[in-house]
N, C-alpha and C. Protein backbone atom coordinates (compact mmCIF):
# COMPACT_ATOMS: atom_id res chain seq x y z
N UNK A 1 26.01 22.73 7.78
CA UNK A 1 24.95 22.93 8.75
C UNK A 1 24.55 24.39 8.74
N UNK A 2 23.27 24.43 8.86
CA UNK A 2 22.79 26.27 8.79
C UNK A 2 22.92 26.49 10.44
N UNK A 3 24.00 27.26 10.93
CA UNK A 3 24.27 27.44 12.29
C UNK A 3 24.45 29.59 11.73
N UNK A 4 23.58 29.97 12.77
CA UNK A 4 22.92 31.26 12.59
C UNK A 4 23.45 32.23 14.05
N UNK A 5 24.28 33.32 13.96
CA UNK A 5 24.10 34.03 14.72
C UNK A 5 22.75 35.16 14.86
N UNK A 6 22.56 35.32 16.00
CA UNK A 6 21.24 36.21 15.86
C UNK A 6 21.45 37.52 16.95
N UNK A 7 22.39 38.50 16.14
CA UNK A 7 22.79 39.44 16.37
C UNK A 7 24.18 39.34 17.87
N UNK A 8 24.03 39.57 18.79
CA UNK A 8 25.14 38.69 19.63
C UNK A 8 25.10 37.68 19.81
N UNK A 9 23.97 37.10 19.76
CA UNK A 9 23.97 35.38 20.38
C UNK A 9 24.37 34.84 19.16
N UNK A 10 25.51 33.76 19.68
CA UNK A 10 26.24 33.03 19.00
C UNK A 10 26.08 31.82 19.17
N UNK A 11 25.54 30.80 18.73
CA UNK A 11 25.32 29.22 19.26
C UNK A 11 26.76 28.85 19.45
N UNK A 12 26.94 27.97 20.42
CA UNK A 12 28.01 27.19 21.11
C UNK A 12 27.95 25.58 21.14
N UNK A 13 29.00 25.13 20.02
CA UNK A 13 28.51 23.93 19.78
C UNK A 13 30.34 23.37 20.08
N UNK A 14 29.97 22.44 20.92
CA UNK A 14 31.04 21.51 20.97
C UNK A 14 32.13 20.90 20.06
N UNK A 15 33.30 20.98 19.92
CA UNK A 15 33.44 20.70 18.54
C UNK A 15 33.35 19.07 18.61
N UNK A 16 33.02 18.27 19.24
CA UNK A 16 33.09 16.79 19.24
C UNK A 16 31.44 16.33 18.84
N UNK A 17 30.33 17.27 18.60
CA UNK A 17 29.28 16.98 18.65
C UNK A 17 28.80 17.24 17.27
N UNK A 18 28.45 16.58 16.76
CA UNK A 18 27.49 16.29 15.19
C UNK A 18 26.23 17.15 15.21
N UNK A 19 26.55 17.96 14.12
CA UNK A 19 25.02 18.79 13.79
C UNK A 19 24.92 18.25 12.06
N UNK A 20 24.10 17.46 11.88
CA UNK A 20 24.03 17.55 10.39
C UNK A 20 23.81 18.58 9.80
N UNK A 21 24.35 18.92 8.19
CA UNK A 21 24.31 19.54 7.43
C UNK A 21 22.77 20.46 7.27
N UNK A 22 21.64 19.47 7.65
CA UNK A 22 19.99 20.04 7.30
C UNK A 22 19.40 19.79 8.63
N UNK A 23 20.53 20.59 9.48
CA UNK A 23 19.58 21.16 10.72
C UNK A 23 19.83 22.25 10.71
N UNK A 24 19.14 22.96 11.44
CA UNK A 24 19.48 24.51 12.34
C UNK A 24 19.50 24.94 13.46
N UNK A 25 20.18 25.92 13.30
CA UNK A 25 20.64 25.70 14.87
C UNK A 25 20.85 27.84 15.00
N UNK A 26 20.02 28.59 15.91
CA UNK A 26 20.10 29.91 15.78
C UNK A 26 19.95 30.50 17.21
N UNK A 27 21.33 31.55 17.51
CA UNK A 27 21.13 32.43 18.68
C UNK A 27 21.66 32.16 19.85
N UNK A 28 20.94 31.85 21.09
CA UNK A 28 21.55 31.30 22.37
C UNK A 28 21.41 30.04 22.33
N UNK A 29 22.37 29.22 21.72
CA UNK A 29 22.11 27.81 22.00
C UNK A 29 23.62 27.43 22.43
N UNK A 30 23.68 26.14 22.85
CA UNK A 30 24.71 25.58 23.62
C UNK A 30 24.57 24.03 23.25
N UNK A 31 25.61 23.51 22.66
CA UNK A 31 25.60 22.19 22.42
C UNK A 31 26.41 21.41 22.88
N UNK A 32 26.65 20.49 24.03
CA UNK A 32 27.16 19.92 24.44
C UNK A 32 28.21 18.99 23.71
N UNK A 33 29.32 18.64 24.12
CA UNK A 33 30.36 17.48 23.90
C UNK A 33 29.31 16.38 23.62
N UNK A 34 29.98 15.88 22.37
CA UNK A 34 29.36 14.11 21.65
C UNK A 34 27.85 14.26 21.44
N UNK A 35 27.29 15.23 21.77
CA UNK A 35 25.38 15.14 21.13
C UNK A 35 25.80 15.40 19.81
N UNK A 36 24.36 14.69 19.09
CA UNK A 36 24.31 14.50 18.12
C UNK A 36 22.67 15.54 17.54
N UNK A 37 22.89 16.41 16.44
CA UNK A 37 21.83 16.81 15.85
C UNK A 37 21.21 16.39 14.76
N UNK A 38 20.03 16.38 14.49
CA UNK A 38 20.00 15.22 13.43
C UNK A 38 19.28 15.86 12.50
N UNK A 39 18.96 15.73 10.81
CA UNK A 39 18.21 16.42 9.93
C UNK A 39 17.28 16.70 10.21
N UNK A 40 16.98 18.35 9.69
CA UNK A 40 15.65 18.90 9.83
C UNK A 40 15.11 19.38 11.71
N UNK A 41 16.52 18.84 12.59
CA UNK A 41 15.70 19.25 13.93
C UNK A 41 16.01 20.76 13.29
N UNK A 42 15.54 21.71 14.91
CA UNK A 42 15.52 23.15 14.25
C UNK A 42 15.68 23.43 15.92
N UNK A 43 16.99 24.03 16.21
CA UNK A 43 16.50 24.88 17.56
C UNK A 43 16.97 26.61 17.86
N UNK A 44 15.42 26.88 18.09
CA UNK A 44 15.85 28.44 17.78
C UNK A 44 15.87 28.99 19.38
N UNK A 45 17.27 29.92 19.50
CA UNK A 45 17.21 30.15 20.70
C UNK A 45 17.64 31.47 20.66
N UNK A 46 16.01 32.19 20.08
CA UNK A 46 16.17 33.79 19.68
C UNK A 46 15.64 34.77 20.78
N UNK A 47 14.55 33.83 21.67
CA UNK A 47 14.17 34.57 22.82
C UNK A 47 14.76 34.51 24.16
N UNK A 48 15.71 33.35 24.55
CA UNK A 48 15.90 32.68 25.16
C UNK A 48 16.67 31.83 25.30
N UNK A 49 17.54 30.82 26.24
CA UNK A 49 18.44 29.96 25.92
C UNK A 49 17.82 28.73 25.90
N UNK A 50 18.76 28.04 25.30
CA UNK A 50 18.65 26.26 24.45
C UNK A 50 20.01 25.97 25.38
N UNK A 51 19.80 24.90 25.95
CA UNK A 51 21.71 24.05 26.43
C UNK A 51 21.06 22.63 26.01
N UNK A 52 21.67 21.95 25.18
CA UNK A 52 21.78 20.57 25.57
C UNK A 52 22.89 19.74 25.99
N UNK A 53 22.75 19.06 27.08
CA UNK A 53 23.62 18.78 27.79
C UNK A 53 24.88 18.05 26.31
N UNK A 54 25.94 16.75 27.18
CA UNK A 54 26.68 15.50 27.11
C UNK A 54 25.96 14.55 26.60
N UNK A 55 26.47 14.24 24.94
CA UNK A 55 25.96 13.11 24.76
C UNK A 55 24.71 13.00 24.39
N UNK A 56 23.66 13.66 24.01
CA UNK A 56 22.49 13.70 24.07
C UNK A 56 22.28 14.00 22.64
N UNK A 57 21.08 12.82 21.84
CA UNK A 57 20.60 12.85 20.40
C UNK A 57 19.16 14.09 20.50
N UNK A 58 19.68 14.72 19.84
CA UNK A 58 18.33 15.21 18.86
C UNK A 58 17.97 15.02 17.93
N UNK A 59 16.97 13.99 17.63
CA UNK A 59 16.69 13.51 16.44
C UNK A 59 15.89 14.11 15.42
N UNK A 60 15.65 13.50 14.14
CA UNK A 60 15.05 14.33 12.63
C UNK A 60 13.85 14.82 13.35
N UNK A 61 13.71 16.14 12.66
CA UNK A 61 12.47 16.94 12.52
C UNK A 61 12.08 17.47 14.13
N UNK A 62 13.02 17.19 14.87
CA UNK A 62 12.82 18.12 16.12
C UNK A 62 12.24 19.31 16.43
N UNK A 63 11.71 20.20 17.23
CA UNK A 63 11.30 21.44 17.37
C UNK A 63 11.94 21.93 19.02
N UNK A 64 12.92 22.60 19.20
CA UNK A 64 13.03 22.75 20.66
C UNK A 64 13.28 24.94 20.05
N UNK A 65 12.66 25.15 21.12
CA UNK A 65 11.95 26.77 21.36
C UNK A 65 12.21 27.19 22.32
N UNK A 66 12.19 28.51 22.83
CA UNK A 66 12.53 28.99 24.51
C UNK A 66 11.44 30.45 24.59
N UNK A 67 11.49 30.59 25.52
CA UNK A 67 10.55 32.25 26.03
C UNK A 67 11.71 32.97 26.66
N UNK A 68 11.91 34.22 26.53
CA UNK A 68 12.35 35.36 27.48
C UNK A 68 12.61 34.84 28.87
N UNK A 69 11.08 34.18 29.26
CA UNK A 69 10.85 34.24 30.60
C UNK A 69 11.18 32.73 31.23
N UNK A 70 11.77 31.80 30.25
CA UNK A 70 11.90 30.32 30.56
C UNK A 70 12.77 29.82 29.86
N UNK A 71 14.10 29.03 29.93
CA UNK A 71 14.68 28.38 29.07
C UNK A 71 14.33 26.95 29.09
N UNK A 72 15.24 26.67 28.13
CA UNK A 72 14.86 25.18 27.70
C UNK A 72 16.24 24.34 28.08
N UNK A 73 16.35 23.09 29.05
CA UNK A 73 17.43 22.48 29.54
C UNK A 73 17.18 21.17 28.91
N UNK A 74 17.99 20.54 28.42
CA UNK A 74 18.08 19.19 28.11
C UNK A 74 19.18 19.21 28.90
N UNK A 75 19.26 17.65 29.75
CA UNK A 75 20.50 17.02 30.15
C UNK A 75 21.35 16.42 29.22
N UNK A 76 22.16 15.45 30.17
CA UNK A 76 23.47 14.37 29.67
C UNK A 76 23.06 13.54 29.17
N UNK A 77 23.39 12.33 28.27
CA UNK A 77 22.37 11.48 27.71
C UNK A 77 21.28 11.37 27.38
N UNK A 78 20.46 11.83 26.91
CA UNK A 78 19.24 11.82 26.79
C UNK A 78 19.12 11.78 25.31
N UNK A 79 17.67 11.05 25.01
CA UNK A 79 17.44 10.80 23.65
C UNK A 79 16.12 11.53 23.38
N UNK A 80 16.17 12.54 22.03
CA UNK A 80 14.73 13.13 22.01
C UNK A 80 14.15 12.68 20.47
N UNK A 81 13.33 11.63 20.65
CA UNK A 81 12.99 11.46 19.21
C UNK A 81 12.54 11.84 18.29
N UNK A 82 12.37 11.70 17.46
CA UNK A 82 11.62 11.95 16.08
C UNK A 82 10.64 13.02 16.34
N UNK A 83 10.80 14.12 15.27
CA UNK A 83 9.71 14.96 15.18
C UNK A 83 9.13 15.64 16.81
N UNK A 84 9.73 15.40 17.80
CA UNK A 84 9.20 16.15 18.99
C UNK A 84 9.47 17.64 19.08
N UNK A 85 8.57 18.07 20.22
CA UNK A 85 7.84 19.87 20.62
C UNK A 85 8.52 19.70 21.41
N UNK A 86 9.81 20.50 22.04
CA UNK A 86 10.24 20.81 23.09
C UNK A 86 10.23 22.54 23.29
N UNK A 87 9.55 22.77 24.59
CA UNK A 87 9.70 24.54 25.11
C UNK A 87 9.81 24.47 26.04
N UNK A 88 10.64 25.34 26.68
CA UNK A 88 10.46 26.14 27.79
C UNK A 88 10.32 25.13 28.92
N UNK A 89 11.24 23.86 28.92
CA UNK A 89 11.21 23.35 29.69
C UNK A 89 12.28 22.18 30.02
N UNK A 90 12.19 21.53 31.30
CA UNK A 90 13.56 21.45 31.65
C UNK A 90 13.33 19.45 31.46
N UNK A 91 14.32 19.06 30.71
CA UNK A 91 14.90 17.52 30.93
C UNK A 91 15.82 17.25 31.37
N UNK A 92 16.01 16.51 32.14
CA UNK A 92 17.10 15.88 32.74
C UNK A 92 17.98 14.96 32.57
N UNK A 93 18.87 14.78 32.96
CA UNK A 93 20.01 13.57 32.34
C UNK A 93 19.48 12.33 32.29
N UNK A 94 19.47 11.43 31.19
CA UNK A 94 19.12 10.34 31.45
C UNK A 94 17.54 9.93 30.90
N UNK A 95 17.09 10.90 30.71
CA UNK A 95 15.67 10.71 30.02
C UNK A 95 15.48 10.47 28.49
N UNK A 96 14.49 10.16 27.95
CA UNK A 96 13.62 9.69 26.71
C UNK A 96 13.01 10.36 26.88
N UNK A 97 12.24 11.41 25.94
CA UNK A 97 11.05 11.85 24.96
C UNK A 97 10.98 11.36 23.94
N UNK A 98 10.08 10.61 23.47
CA UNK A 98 9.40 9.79 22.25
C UNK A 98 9.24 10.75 21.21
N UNK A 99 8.95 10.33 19.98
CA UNK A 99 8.66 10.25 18.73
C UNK A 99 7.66 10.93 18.98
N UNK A 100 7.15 12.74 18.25
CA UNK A 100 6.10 13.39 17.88
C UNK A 100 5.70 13.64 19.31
N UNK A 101 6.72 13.87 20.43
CA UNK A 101 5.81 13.91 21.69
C UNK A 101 6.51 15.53 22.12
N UNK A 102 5.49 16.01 22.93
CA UNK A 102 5.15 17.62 23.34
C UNK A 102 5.40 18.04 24.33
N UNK A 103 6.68 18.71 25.23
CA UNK A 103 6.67 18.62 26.33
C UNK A 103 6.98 20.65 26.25
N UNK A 104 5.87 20.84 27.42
CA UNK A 104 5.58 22.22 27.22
C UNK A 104 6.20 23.04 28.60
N UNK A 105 5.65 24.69 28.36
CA UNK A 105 6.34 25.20 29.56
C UNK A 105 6.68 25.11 31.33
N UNK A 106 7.98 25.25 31.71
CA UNK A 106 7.86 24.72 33.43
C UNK A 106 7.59 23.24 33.82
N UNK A 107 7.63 22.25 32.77
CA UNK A 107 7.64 20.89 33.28
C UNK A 107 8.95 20.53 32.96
N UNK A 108 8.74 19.62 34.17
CA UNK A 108 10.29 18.97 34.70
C UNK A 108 10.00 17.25 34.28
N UNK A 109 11.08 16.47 33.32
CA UNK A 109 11.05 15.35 33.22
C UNK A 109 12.03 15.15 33.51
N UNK A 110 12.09 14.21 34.67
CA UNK A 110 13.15 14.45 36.17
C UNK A 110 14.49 12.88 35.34
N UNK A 111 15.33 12.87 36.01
CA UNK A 111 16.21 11.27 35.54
C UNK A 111 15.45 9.93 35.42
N UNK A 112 16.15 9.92 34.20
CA UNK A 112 15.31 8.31 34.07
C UNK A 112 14.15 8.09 33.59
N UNK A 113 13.31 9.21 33.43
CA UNK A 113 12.51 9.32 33.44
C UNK A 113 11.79 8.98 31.43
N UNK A 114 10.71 8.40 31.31
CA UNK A 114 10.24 8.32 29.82
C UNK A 114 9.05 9.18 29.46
N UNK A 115 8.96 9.80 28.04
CA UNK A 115 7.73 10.49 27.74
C UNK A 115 7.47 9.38 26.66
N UNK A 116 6.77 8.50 26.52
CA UNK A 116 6.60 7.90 25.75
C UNK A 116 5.85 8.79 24.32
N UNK A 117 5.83 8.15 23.20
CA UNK A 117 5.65 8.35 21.98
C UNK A 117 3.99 9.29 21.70
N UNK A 118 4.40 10.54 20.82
CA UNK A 118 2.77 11.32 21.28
C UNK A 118 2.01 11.50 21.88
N UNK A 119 3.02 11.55 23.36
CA UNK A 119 2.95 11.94 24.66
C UNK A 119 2.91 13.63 24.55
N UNK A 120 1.15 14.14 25.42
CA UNK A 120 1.67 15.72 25.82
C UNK A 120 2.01 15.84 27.22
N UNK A 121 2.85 16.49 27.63
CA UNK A 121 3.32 16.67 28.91
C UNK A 121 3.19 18.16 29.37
N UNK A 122 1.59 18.71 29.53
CA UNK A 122 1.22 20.07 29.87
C UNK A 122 2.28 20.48 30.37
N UNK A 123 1.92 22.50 30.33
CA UNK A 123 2.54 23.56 31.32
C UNK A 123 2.85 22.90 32.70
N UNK A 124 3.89 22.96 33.67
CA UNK A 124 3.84 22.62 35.05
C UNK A 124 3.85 21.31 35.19
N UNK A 125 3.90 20.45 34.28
CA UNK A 125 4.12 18.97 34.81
C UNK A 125 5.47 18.33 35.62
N UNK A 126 5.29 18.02 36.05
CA UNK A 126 7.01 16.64 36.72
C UNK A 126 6.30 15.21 36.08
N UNK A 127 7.21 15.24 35.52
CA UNK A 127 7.51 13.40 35.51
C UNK A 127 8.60 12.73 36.33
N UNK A 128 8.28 12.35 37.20
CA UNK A 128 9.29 11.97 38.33
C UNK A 128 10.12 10.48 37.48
N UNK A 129 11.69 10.83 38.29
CA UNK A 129 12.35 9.74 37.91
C UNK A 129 11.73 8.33 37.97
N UNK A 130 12.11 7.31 36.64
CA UNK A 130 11.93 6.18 36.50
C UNK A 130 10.41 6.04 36.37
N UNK A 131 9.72 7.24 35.73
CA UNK A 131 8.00 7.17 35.86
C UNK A 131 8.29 7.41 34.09
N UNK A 132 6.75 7.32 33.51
CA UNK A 132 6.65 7.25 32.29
C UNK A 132 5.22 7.66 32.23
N UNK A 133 5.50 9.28 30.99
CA UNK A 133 4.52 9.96 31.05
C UNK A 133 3.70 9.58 29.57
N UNK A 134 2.09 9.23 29.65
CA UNK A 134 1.73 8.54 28.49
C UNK A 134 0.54 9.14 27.87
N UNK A 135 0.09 9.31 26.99
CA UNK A 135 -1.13 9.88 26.36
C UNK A 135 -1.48 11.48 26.40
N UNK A 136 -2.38 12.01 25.97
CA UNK A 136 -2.83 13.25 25.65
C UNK A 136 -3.86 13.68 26.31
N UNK A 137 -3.69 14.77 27.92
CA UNK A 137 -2.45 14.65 28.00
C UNK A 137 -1.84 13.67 28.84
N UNK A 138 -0.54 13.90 29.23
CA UNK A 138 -0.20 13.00 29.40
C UNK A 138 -0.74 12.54 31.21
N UNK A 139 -0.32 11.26 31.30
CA UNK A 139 -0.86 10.20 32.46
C UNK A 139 0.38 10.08 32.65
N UNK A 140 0.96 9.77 34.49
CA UNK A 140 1.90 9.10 35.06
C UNK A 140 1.40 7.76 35.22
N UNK A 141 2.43 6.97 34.61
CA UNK A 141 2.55 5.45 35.37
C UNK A 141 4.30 5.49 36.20
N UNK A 142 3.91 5.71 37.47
CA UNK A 142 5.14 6.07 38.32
C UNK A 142 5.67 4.48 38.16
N UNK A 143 6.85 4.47 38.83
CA UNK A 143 7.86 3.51 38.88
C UNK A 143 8.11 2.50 37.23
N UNK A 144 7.67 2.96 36.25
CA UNK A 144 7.62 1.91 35.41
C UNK A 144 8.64 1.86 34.01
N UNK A 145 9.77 2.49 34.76
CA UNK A 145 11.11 2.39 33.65
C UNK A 145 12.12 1.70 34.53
N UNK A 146 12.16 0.42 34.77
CA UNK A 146 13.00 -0.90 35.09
C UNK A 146 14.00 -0.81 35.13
N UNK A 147 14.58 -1.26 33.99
CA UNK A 147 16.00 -0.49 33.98
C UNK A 147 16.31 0.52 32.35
N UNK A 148 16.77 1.67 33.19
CA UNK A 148 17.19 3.16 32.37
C UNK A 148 18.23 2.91 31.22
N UNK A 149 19.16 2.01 32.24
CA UNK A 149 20.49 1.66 30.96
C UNK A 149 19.79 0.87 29.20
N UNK A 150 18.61 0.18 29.62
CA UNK A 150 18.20 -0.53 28.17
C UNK A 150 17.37 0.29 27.78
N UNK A 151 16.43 0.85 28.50
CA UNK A 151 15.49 1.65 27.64
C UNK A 151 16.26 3.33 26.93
N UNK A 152 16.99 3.84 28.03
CA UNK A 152 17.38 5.12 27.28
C UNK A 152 18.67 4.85 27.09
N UNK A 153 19.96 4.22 27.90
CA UNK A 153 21.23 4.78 27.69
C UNK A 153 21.81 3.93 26.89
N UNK A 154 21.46 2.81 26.67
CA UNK A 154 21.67 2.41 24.85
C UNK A 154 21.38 2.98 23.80
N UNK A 155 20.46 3.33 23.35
CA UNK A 155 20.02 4.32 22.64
C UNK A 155 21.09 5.77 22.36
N UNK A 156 21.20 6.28 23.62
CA UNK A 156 22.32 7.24 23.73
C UNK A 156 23.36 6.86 23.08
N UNK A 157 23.82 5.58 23.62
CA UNK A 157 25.54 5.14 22.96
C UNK A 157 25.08 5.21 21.76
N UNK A 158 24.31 4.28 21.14
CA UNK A 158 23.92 4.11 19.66
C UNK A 158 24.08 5.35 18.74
N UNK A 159 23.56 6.29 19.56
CA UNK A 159 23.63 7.96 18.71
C UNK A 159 24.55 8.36 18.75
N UNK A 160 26.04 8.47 19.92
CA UNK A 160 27.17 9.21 20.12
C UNK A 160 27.56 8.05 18.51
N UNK A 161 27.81 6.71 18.71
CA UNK A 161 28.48 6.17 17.73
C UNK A 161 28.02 6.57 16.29
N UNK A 162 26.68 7.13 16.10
CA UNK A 162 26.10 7.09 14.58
C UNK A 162 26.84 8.56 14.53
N UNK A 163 26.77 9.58 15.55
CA UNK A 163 27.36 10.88 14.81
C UNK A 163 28.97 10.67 14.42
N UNK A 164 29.56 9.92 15.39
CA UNK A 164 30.92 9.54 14.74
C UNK A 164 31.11 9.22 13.27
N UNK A 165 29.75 8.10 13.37
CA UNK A 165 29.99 8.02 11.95
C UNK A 165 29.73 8.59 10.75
N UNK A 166 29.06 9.24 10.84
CA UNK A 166 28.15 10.83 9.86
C UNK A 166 29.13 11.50 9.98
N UNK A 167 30.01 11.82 11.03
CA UNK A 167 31.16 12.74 10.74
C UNK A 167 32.02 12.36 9.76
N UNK A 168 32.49 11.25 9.65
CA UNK A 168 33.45 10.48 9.47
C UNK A 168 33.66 9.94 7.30
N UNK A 169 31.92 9.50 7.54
CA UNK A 169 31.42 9.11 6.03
C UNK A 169 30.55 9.77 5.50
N UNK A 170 29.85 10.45 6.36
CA UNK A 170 28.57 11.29 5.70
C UNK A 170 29.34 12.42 4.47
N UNK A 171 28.93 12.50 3.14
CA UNK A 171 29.38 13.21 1.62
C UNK A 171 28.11 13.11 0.72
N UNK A 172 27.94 14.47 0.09
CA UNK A 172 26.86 15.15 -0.26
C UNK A 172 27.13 14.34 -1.56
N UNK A 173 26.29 14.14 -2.34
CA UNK A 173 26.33 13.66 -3.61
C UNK A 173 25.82 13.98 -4.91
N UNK A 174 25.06 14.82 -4.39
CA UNK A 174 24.27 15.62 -6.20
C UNK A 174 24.99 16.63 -6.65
């Protein structure tokens, strides 16, 4: 894994938590127990701090960023899919951000809460728990994540178990 000090800042990675080999990872970052990092995410935490909580996937081709003036919080469980923009802003335990979706400075995507798929979630937004933030930018449809355990915290287990197993079998081959 390309894991980068950037002059004192030292990333802090759990030793129970999976960073694949073709991610990166640089500076003030913090990686929680059992999250999983996945190829090609990238989190640079040269201005600023990165924490991702317990348990929580970052999936391929990620982007998570910070400002001086704002860090970037991911919670406990939480799943961030494919190819997503994360800055300077705070998620909470228990949430989904979709596939290619943008969640920008000072917004709060509160528990439970979903950004569905190429979802933008402007400067200053809340997505309140169990609401689901949709389109560009994004729209609240409040109350409309049913139940959290099928939509996000399966998903979660699914990822703690796949980094087990990437730890376990994953071998370079060329």
């Amino acid at each position: 894994m390309a894991v980068y000090a950037l002059g004192d800042q030292v990333p802090q990675i759990d030793p129970t938590a999976f960073v694949h080999p073709d991610a990166t990872v640089i500076g003030n970052v913090v990686i929680g127990p059992e999250s999983t990092i996945w190829p090609q995410a990238v989190l640079r935490g040269d201005y600023g701090s990165i924490t991702v909580g317990a348990r929580t996937s970052i999936q391929d081709g990620t982007v998570i960023h910070t400002t001086e003036r704002h860090p970037t919080v991911i919670g406990d469980d939480c799943v961030i899919g494919h190819l997503a923009h994360i800055e300077c802003c705070t998620i909470e335990d228990r949430s989904l951000v979709g596939s290619g979706s943008i969640v920008l400075h000072r917004a709060i995507v509160r528990s439970e809460a979903v950004v569905g798929a190429n979802a933008v979630v402007p400067n200053d937004m809340e997505v309140p728990s169990r609401a689901m933030a949709l389109g560009v930018p994004a729209k609240l449809r409040l109350d409309a994540v049913k139940d959290p355990d099928a939509v996000i915290g399966r998903g979660a287990r699914n990822y703690i178990r796949n980094g087990e197993r990437y730890r376990a079998e994953l071998r370079r081959i060329d």
